[in-house]
Protein backbone atom coordinates (compact mmCIF):
# COMPACT_ATOMS: atom_id res chain seq x y z
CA UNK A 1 10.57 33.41 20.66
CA UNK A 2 11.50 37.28 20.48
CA UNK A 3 8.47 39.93 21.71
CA UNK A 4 9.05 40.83 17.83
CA UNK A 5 7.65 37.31 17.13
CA UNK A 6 4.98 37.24 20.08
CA UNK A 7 3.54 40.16 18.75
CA UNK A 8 3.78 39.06 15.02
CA UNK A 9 1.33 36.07 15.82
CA UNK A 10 -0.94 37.58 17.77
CA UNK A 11 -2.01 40.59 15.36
CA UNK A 12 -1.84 37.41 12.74
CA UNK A 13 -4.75 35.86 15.20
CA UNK A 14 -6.49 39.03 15.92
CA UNK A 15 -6.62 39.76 12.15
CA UNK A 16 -8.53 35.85 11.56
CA UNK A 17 -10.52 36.19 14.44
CA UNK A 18 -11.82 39.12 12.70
CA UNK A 19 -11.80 37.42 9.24
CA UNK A 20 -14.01 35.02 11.08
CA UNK A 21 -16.50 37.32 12.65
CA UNK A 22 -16.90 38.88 9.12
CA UNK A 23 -17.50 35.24 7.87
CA UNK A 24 -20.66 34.85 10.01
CA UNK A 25 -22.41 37.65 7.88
CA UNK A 26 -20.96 35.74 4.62
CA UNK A 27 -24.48 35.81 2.44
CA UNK A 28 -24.56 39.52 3.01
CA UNK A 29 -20.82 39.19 1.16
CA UNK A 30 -22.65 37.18 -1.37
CA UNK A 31 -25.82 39.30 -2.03
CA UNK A 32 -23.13 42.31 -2.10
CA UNK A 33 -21.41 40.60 -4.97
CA UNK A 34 -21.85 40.63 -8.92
CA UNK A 35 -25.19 39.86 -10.72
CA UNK A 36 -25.49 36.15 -11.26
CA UNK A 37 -27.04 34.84 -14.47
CA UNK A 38 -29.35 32.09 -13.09
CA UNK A 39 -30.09 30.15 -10.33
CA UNK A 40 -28.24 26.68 -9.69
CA UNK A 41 -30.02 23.54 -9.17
CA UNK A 42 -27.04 21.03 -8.65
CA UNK A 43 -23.51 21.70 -7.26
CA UNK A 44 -20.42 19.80 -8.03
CA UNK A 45 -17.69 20.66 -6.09
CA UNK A 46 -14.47 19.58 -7.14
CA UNK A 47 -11.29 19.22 -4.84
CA UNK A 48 -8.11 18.55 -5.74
CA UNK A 49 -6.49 18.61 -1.72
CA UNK A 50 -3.22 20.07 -1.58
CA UNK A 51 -2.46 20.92 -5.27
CA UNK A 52 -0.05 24.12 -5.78
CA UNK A 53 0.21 25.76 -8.62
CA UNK A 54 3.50 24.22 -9.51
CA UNK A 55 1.66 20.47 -9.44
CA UNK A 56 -1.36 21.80 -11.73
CA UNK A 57 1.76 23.42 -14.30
CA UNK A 58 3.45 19.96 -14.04
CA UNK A 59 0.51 17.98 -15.39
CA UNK A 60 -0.27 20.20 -17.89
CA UNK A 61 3.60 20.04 -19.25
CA UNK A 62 3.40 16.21 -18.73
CA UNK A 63 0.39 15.46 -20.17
CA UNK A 64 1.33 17.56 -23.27
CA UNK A 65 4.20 15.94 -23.46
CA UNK A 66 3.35 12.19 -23.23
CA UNK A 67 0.09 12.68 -24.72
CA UNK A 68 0.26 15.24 -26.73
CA UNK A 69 -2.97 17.74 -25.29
CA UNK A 70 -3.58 20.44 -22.65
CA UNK A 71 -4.82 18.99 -19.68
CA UNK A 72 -8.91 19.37 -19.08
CA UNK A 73 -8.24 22.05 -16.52
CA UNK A 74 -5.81 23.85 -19.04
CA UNK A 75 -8.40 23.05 -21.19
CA UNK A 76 -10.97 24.78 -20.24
CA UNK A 77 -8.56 28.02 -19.59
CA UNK A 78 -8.76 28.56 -23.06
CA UNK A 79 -12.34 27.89 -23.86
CA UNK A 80 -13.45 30.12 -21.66
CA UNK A 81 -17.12 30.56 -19.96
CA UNK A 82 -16.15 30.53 -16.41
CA UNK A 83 -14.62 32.84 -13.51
CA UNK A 84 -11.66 32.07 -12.30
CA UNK A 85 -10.43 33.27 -8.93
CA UNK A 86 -7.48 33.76 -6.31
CA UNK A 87 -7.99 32.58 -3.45
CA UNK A 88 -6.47 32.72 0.47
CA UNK A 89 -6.53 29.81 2.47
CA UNK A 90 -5.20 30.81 6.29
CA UNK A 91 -7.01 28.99 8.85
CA UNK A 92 -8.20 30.73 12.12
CA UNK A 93 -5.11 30.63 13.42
CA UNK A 94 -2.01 30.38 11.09
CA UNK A 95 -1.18 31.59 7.64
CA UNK A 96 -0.72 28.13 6.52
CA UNK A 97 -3.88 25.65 7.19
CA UNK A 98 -4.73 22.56 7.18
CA UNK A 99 -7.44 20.59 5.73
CA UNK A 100 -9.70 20.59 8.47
CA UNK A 101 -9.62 24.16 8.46
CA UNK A 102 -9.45 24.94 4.96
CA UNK A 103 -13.05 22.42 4.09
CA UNK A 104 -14.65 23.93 6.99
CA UNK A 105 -14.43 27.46 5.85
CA UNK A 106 -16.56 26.52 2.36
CA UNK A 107 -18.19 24.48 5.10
CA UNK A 108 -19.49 26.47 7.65
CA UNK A 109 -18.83 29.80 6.48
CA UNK A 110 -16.07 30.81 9.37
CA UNK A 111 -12.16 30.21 9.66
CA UNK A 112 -11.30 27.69 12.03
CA UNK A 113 -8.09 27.01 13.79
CA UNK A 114 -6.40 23.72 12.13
CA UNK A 115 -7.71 20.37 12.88
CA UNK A 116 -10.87 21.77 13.68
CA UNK A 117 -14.07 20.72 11.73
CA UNK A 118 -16.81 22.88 12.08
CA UNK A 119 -16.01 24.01 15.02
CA UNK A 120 -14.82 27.95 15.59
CA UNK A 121 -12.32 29.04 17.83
CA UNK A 122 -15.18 30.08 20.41
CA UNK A 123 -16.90 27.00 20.27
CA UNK A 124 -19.37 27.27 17.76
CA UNK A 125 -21.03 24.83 15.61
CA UNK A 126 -22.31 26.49 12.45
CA UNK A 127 -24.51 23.84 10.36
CA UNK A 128 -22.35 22.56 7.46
CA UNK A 129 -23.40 23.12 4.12
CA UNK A 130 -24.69 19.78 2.73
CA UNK A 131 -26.99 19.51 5.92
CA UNK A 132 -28.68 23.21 4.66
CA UNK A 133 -28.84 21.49 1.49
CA UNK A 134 -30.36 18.28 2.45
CA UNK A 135 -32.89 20.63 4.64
CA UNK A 136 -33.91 21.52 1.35
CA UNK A 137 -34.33 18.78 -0.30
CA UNK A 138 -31.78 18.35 -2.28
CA UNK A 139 -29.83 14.86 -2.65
CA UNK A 140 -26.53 15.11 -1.11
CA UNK A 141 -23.01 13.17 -1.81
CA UNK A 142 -19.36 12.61 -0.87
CA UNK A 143 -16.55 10.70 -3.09
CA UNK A 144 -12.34 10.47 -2.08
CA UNK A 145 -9.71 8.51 -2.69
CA UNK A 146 -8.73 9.73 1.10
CA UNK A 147 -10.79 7.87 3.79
CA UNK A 148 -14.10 9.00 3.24
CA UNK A 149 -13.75 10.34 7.05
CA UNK A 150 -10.44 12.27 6.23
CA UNK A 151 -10.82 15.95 7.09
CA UNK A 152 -12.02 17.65 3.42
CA UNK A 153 -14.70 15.15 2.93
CA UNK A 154 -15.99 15.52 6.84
CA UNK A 155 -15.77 19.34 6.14
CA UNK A 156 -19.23 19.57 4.28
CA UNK A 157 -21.16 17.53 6.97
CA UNK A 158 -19.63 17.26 10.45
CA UNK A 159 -19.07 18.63 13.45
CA UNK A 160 -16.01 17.80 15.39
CA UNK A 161 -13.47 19.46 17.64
CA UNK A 162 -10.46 17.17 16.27
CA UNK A 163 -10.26 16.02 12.88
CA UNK A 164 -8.15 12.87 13.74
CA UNK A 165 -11.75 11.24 15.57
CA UNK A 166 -13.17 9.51 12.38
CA UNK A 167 -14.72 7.36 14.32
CA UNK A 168 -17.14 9.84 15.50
CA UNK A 169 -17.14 11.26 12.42
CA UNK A 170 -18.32 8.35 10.92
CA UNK A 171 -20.63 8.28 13.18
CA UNK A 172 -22.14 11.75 12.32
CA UNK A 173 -22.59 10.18 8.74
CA UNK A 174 -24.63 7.62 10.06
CA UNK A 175 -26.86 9.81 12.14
CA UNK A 176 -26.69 12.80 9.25
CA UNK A 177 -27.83 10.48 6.77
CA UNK A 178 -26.26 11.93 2.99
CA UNK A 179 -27.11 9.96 0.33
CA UNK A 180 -24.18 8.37 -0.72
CA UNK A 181 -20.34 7.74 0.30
CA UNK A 182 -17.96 6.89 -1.67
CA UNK A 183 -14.32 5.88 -0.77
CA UNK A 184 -11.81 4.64 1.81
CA UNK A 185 -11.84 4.10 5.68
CA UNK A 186 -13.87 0.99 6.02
CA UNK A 187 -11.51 0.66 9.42
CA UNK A 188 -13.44 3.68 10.79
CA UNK A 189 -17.06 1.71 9.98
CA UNK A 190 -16.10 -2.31 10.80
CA UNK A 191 -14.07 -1.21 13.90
CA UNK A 192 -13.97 -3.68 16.90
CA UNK A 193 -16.55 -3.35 19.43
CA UNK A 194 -18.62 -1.36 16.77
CA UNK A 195 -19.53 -2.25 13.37
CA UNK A 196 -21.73 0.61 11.96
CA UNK A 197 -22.23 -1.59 8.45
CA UNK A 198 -25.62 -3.16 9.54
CA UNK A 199 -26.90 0.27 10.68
CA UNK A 200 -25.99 1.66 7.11
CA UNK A 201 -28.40 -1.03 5.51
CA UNK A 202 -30.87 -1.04 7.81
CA UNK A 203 -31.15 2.67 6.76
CA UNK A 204 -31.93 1.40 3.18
CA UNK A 205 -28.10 1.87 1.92
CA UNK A 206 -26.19 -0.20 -0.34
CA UNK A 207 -22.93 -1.91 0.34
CA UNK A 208 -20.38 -1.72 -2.29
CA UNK A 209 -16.51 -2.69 -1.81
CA UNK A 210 -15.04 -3.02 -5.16
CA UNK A 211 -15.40 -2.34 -8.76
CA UNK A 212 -18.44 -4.96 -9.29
CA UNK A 213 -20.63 -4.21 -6.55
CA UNK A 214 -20.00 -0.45 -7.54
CA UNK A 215 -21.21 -1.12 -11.01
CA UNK A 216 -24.37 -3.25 -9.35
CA UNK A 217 -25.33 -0.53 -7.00
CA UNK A 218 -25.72 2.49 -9.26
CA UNK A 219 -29.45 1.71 -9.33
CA UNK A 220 -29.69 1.68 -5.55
CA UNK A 221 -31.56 5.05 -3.75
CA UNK A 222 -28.84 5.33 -0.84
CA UNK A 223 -24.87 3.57 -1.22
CA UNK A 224 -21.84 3.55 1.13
CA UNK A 225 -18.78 2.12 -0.63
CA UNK A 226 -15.85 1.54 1.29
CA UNK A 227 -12.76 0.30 -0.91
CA UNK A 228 -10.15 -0.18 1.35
CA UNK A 229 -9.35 0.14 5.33
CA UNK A 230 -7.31 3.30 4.87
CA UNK A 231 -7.21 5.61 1.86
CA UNK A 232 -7.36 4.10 -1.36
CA UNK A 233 -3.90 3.11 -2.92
CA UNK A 234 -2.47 5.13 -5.19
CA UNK A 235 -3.35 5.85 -8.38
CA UNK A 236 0.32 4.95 -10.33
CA UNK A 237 0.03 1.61 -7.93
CA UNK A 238 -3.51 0.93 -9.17
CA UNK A 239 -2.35 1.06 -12.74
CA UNK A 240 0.87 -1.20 -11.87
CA UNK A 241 -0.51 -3.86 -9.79
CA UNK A 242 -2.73 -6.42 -10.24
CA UNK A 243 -3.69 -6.63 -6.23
CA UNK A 244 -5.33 -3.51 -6.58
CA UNK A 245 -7.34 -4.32 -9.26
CA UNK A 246 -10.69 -4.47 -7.70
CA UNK A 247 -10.69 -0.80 -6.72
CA UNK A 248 -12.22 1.48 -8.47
CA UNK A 249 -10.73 4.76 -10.05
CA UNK A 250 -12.31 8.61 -8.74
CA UNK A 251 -13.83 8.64 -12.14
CA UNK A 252 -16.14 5.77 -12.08
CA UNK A 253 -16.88 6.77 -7.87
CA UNK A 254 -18.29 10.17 -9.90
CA UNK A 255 -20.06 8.86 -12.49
CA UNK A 256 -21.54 6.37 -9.88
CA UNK A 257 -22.65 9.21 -7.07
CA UNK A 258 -23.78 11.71 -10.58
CA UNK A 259 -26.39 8.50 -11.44
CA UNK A 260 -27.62 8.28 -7.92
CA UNK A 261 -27.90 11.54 -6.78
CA UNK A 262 -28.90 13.02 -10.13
CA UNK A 263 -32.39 11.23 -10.05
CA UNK A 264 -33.63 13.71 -7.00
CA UNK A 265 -35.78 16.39 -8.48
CA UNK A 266 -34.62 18.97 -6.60
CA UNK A 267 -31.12 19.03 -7.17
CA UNK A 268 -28.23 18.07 -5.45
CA UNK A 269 -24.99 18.33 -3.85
CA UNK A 270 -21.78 16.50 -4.48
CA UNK A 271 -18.07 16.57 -3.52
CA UNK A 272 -15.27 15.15 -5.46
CA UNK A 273 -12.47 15.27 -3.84
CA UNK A 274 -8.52 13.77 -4.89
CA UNK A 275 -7.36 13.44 -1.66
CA UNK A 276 -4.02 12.09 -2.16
CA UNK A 277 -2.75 14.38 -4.57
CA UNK A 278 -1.90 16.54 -1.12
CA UNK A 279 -0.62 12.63 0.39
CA UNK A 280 1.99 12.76 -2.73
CA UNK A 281 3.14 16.07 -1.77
CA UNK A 282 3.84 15.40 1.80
CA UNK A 283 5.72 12.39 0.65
CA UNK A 284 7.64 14.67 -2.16
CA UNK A 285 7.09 12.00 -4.94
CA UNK A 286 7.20 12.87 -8.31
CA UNK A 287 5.67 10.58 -10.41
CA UNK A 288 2.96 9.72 -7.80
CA UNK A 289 1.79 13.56 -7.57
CA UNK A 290 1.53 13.70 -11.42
CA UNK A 291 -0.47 10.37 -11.69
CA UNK A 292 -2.91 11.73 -8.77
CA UNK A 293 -3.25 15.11 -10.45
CA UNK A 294 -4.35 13.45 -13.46
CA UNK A 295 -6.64 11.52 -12.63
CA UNK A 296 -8.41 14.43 -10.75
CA UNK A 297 -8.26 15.87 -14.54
CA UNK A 298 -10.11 12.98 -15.99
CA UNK A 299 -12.96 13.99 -13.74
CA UNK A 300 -12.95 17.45 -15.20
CA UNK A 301 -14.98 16.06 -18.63
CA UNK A 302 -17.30 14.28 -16.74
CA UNK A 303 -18.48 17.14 -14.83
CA UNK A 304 -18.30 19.15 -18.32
CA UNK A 305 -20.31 16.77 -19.65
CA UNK A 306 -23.09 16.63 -17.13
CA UNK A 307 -23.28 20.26 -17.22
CA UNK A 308 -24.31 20.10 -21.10
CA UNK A 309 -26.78 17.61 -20.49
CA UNK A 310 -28.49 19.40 -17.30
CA UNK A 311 -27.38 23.32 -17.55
CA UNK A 312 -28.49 23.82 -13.84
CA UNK A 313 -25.77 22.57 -12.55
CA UNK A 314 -22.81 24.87 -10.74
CA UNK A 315 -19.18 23.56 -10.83
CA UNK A 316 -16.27 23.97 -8.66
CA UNK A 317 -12.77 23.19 -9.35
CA UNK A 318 -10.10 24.37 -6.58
CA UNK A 319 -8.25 23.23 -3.90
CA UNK A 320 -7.78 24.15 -0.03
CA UNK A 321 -4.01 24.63 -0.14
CA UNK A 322 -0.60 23.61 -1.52
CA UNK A 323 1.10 21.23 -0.50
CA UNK A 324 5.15 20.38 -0.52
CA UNK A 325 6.34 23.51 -2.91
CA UNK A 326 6.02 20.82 -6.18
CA UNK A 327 7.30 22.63 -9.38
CA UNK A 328 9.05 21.57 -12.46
CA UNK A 329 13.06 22.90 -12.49
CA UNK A 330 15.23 23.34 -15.76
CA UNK A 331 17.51 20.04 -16.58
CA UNK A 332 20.81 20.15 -18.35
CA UNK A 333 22.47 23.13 -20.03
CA UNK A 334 20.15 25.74 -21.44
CA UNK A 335 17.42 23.42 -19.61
CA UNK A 336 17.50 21.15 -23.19
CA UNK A 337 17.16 18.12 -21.25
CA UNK A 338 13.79 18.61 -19.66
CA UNK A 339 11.98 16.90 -22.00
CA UNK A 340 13.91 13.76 -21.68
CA UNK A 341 13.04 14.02 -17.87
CA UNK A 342 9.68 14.41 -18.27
CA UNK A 343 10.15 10.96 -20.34
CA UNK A 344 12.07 9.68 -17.01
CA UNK A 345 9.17 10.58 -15.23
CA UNK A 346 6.53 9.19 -17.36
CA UNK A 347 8.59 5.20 -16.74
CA UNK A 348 8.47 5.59 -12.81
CA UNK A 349 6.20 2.54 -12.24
CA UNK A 350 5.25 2.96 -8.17
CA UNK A 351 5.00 4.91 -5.22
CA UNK A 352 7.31 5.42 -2.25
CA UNK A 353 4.36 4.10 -0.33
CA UNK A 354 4.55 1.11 -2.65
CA UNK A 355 7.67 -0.31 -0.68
CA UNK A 356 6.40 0.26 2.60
CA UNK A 357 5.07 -2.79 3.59
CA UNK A 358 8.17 -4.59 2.51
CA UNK A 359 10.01 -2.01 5.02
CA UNK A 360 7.87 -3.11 7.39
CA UNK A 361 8.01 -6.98 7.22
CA UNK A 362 11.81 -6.70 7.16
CA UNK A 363 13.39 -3.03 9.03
CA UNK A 364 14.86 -2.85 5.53
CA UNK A 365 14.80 -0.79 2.44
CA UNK A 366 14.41 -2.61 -0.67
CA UNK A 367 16.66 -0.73 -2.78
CA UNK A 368 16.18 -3.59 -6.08
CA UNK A 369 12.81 -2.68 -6.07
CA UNK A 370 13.06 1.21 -6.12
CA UNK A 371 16.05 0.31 -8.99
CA UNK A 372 13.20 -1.25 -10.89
CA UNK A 373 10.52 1.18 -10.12
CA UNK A 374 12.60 4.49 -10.83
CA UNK A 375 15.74 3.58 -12.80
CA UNK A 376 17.74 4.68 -10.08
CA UNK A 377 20.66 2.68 -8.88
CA UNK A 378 20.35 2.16 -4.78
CA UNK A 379 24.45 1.76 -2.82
CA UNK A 380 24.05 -0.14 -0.03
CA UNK A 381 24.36 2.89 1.80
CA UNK A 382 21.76 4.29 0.68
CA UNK A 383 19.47 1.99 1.78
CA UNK A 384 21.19 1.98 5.38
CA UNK A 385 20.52 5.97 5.40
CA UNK A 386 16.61 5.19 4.36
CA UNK A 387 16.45 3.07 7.50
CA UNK A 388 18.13 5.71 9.66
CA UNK A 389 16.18 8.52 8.65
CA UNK A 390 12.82 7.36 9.17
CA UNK A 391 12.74 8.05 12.76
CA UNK A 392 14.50 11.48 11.98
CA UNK A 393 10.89 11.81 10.13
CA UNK A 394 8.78 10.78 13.15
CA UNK A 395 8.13 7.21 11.59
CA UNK A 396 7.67 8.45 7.88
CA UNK A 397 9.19 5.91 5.62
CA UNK A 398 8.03 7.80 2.01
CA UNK A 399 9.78 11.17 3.19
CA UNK A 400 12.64 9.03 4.71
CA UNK A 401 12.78 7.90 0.84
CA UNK A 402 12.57 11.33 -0.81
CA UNK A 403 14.98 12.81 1.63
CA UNK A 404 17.92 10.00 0.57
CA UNK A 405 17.00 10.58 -2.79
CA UNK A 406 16.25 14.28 -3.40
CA UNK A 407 18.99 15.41 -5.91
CA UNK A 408 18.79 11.82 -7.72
CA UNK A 409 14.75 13.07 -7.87
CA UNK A 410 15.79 16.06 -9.22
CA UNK A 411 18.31 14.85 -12.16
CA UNK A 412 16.19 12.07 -13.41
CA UNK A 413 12.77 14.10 -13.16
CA UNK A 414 13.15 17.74 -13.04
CA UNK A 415 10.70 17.75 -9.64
CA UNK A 416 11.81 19.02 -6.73
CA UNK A 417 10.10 20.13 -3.64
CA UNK A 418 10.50 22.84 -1.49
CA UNK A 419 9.29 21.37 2.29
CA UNK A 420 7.21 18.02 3.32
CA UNK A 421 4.18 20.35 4.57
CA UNK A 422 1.62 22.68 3.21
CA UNK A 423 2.51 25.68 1.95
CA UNK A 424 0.41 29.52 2.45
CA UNK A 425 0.19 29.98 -1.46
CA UNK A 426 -2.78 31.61 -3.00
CA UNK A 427 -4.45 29.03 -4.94
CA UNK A 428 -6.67 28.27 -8.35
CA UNK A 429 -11.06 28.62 -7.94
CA UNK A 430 -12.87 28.09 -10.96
CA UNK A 431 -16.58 28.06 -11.45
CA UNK A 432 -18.75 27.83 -14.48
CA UNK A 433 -22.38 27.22 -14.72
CA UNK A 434 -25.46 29.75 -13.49
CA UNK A 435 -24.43 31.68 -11.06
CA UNK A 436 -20.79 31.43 -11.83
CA UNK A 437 -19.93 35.57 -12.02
CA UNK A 438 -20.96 36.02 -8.81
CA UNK A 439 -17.19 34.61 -7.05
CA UNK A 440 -14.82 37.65 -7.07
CA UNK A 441 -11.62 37.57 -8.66
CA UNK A 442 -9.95 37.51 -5.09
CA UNK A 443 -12.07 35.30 -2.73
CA UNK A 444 -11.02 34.47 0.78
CA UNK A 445 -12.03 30.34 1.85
CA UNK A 446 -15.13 31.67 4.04
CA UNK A 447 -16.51 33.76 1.60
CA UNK A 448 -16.84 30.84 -0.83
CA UNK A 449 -20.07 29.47 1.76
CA UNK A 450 -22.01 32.47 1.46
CA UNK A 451 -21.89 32.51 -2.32
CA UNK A 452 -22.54 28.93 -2.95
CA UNK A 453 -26.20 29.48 -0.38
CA UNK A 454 -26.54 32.62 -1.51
CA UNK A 455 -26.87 30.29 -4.72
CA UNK A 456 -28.55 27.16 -4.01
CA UNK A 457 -31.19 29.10 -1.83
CA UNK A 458 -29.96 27.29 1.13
């Protein structure tokens, strides 16, 4: 590394540290900011984890073309009634973050360095913002199609040096006690030598772990639902495959955590997050990211439509960071042929991650069954290279996939990617609701914290 470089980084971590230090005094940032109209009750903050702007322009040209609307977040663009924002995501210590640091600056209030939850670069432990919020009374909530321990979700509630424990950060939910939990990870609550499931329902939760015992527990005070060991499959495998049948959508884990935690009195607070729209990225998958995206969008009427029926109520819709450079690239002379791709990409009928359990029963790529999934035709060579590059991608069979297939990708879809990581874009914040003109049109992560208590009175 050159002094040039040396020097680079460290006026890059001198400038964070002082980002961070200005963080700590972040409801002064909020009382200095516009004249809200209202006071919030309820906040619904909605996360769409590694979404670019090039994914959220994607869906809305799919969507228009295979169903012939705007998407709901497009949607609501040209209705109007909210405040939409820029906003910079660096963590404590890098331009580009990660999720750990990204949730934990609308978390805590401070940038911390990556991997870090709640926990500054000094050693701090700032009280997340759902545990101010329960201190208040209000009803308190988490839903994901990541593991419901996966770094974005932990953000609002934990405490923890090293976002990879979700062990211990599942048990900080038992001990921290929100009122409902909704999604996957059940590996990181039935683990062996330690199953925190009987603790859960001796604290007077529910147990749900599919679809019907969802639907049965929406009358319950407290629920944990846990609907598969890892993250919950994708949402174009859902929709293709019977085996995954039993798991419920992000939409109905919503409408199932509005019921419960809608019955409190005094408000409350609830994340939403589509985790694996970010998962999709990293992968560079095309039709999977779209599917993901989308599904994020159904969620946008349902919050829409809670606001009508209880106007106290504050929404979010952003994201912590981009991930993978997704956009939508011209096909065929003059780009005529882009529509045809987008009908390409609308008859993808899997995931990349759909064939990796068959890779890992046999060392082999199952090239008939990406044939059938994509339309594209698999040599035997190709298949050879998927095998060979997955250890050139430390053990990561879906990029292994995309990296074969990239410019095949990019003919039949119009998709390409620009890297397999997250990306330092400034990204989409939208609020509507009381209290919505008080976000800035530029907003840094940590300033978000300060607003939303400044808000809520918390």
């Amino acid at each position: 590394m050159s002094s040039h470089s040396k020097a680079s980084r460290r006026e890059f971590i001198r400038l964070a540290s002082l980002t961070g230090a200005a963080a700590i005094s972040s409801q002064a940032f909020a009382a200095g900011s516009k004249k809200t109209q209202g006071i919030p009750k309820n906040l619904i903050f909605l996360v769409v984890d590694g979404m670019g702007t090039g994914t959220l322009s994607l869906a809305e040209v799919y969507n228009r073309r295979l169903n012939g609307r705007s998407s709901a977040w497009f949607d609501l663009y040209k209705k109007g009634g909210y405040t939409r924002c820029l906003q910079d995501t660096a963590s404590a210590d890098s331009p580009v973050t990660d999720s750990a640091a990204a949730g934990s600056a609308w978390g805590c209030g401070q940038r911390t360095n990556n991997g870090a939850i709640n926990v500054t670069p000094d050693g701090m432990r700032p009280t997340p913002l759902f545990l101010l919020a329960k201190d208040a009374g209000k009803a308190t909530g988490l839903v994901s199609t990541c593991r419901i321990t996966h770094a974005t979700s932990a953000s609002f509630v934990a405490n923890i040096e090293e976002r990879n424990e979700e062990d211990a950060i599942a048990d900080q939910y038992l001990e921290r006690e929100l009122d409902v939990y909704l999604g996957g990870g059940l590996r990181h609550f039935k683990r062996e030598g330690s199953d925190l499931l009987e603790p859960f329902k001796a604290k007077g939760y529910a147990l749900a772990t599919d679809r019907k015992s969802l639907r049965k527990s929406k009358k319950a005070n407290k629920l944990l639902g846990l609907f598969s060991d890892s993250h919950i499959p994708y949402a174009i495998d859902r929709q293709n495959s019977e085996a995954h049948k039993d798991i419920p959508s992000l939409e109905s884990m919503f409408e199932s955590a509005l019921e419960i935690l809608s019955r409190n009195p005094q408000g409350f607070v609830l994340q939403v997050e589509a985790g694996r729209v970010d998962h999709a990225g990293h992968d560079n998958d095309p039709a999977t990211i779209v599917h993901e995206q989308l599904e994020f969008d159904r969620c946008i009427p349902i919050a829409r439509k809670f606001l009508e029926k209880d106007p106290d109520t504050l929404i979010v819709l952003t994201t912590d960071h981009g991930t993978g450079g997704c956009q939508l690239n011209g096909v065929g002379s003059g780009y005529l042929d882009t529509f045809d791709a987008l009908d390409s990409l609308s008859k993808v009928s899997g995931s990349f991650e759909s064939l990796h359990a068959r890779y890992e029963e046999t060392g082999s790529f199952d090239g008939p069954a990406f044939a059938k999934m994509t339309g594209i035709s698999v040599s035997e060579e190709q298949a050879q290279q998927v095998v060979e590059l997955v250890p050139q991608r430390n053990g990561y069979f879906n990029a292994a996939v995309a990296g074969v297939f990239e410019q095949e990708l990019l003919e039949k879809t119009g998709v390409a990617f620009s890297s397999y990581n997250h990306t330092a874009e400034h990204v989409e914040f939208l609020a509507m609701g009381p209290g919505h003109e008080a976000f800035p049109p530029f907003i840094y992560n940590y300033q978000v914290n300060g607003i939303l208590r400044d808000l809520l009175k918390v």
